[in-house]
Every structure is written in structure tokens, then in C-alpha cells.
Protein backbone atom coordinates (compact mmCIF):
# COMPACT_ATOMS: atom_id res chain seq x y z
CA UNK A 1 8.79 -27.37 -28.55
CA UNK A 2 6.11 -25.32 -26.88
CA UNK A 3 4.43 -22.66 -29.54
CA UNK A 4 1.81 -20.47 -28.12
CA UNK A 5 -0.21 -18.25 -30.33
CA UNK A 6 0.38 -14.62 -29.96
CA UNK A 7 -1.18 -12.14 -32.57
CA UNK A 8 -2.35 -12.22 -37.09
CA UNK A 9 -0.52 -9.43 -37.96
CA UNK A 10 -2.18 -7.72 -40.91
CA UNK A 11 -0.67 -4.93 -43.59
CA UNK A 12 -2.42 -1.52 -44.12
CA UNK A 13 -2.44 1.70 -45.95
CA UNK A 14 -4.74 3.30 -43.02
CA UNK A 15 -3.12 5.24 -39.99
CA UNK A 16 -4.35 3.53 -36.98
CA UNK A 17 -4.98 4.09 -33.67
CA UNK A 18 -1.58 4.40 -30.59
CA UNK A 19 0.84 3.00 -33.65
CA UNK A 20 4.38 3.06 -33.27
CA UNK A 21 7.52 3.41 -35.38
CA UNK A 22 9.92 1.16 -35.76
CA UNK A 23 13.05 3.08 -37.38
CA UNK A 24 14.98 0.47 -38.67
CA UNK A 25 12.70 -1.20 -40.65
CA UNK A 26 10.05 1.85 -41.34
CA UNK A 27 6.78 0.40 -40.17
CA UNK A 28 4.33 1.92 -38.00
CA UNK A 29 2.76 -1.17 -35.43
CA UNK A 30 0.35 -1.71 -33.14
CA UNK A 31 0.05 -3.36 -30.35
CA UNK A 32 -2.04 -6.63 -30.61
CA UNK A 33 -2.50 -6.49 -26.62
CA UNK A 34 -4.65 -3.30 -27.58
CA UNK A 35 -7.10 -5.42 -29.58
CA UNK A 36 -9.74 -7.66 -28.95
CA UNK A 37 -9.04 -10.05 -31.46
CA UNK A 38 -5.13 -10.15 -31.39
CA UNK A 39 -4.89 -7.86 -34.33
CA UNK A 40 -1.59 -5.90 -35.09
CA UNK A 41 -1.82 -3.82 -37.99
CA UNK A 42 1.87 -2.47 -39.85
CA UNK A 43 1.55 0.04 -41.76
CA UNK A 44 5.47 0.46 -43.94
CA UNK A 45 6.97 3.79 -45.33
CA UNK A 46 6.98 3.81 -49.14
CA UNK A 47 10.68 3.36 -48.64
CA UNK A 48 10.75 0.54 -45.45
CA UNK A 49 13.15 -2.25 -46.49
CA UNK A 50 10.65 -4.72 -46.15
CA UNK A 51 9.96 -6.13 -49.12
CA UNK A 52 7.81 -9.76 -50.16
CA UNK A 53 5.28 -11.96 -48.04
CA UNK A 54 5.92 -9.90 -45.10
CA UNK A 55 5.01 -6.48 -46.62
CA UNK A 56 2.29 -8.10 -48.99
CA UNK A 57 0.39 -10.81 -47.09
CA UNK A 58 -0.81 -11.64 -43.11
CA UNK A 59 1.10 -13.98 -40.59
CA UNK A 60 0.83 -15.86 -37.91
CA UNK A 61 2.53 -14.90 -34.51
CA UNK A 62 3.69 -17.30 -31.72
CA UNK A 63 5.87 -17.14 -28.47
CA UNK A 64 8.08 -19.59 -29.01
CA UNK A 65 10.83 -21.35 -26.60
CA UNK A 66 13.59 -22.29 -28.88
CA UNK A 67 13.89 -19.95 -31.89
CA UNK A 68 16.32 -22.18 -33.62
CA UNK A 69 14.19 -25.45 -33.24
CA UNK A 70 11.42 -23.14 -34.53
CA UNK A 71 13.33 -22.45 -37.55
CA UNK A 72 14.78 -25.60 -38.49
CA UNK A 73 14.10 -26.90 -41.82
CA UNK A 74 11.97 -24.29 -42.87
CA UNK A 75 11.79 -21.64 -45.25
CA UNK A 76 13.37 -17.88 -43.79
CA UNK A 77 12.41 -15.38 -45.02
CA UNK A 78 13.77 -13.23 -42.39
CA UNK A 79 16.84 -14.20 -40.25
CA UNK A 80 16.66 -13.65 -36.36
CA UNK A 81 16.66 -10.09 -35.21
CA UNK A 82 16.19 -8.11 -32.38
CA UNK A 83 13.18 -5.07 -32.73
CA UNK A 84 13.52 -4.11 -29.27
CA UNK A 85 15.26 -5.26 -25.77
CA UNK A 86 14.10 -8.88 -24.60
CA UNK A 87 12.13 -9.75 -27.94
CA UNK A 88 13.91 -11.69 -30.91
CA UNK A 89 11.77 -12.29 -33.85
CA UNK A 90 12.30 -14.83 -37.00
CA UNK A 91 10.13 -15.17 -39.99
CA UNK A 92 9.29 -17.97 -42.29
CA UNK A 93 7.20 -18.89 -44.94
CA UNK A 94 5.15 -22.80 -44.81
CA UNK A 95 2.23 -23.73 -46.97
CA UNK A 96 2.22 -20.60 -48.51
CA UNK A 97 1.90 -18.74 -45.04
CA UNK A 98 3.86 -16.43 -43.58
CA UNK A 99 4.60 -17.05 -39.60
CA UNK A 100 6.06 -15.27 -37.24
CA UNK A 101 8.25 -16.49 -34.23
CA UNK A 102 9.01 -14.45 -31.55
CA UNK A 103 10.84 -15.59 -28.24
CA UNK A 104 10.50 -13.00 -25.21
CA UNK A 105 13.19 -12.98 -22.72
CA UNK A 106 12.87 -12.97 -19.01
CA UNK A 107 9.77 -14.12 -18.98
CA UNK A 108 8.19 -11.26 -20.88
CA UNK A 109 5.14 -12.49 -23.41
CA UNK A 110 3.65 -8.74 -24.52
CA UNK A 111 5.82 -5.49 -25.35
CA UNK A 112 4.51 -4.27 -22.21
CA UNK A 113 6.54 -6.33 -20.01
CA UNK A 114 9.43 -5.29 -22.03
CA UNK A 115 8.46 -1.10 -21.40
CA UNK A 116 7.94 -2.18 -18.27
CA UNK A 117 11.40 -3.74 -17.47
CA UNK A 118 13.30 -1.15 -19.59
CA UNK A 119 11.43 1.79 -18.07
């Protein structure tokens, strides 16, 4: 299974630089491509339907091949879904941590590629 890291994403309260909304769930993002250490920060609407680890705590990130190898036998705590065209993203929870997997389609590995391809 090849796993390559891709961002820590990290909650905040603070309005940050070039965010973006994400309607569905109601959380502004940015992009960790933007920052020097991999950084995206969300930032969720009082009312955002994210609720638990991922609203509270950090995670992990990583480009990922095989979503459903990825997920096997761990703990969801967000089923497969798609925030945009060409990205799928997954959630779980191991040793406490919250992780991210995300598998990019096409070849695409930053949101970029994806603006690119769609524009």
C-alpha cells in the first residue's frame, strides 16, 4: 500500500489567509500547498456538521492508493466522500490520532491539479 504524507491539518477560531468554503460541511480551508510547513488550517461555522476528533483535535494527511485497503480494520470516523472532483477523502481515528486519507484521481496530488483540470 503506498501512503505518502500530504499535510497536519489543524482547527482554528482565526480567519486566515486565501481560505475557502466548503458548503456542505461549513468549514473554511486552506490550502497546505500555500504553506511552508504543510499546514492547512479549518476553521467550521458554529453550525458545520462536523462534530468530534475532526472538529476538536489535528490529523494526519496522506495520498493514498487504495482507500479501502487504507481503511480496513480501522476505526471511521468518517465514511468516504467526495469534497470536490478527483479527490475522495476518508477519516479514521488510531492511537488516539486522527488521520486523514485522501486518494487523488488522475494523477492529481494537490487541489491545484484538480482547478486545473476542472477549469
Amino acid at each position: 500500500m503506498a501512503k505518502t504524507f500530504h499535510h497536519i491539518g489543524l482547527p482554528t477560531h482565526d480567519k486566515q489567509l486565501n481560505e475557502k468554503y466548503i458548503a456542505d460541511t461549513k468549514v473554511w480551508v486552506t490550502d497546505p500547498a500555500d504553506h511552508p510547513y504543510r499546514v492547512e488550517f479549518l476553521r467550521f461555522e458554529d453550525d458545520s456538521p462536523v462534530t468530534g476528533p475532526l472538529r476538536d483535535m489535528p490529523h494526519v494527511a496522506y495520498r493514498v492508493d487504495d482507500m479501502n485497503a487504507e481503511l480496513e480494520g480501522k476505526e471511521i470516523i468518517l465514511e468516504p466522500f467526495v469534497p470536490m472532483p478527483g479527490l475522495s477523502v476518508a477519516f479514521a481515528k488510531e492511537d488516539g490520532a486522527v488521520i486523514e486519507f485522501m486518494k487523488f484521481e488522475d494523477g492529481a496530488t494537490e487541489f491545484s491539479h484538480l482547478q486545473q483540470a476542472d477549469g
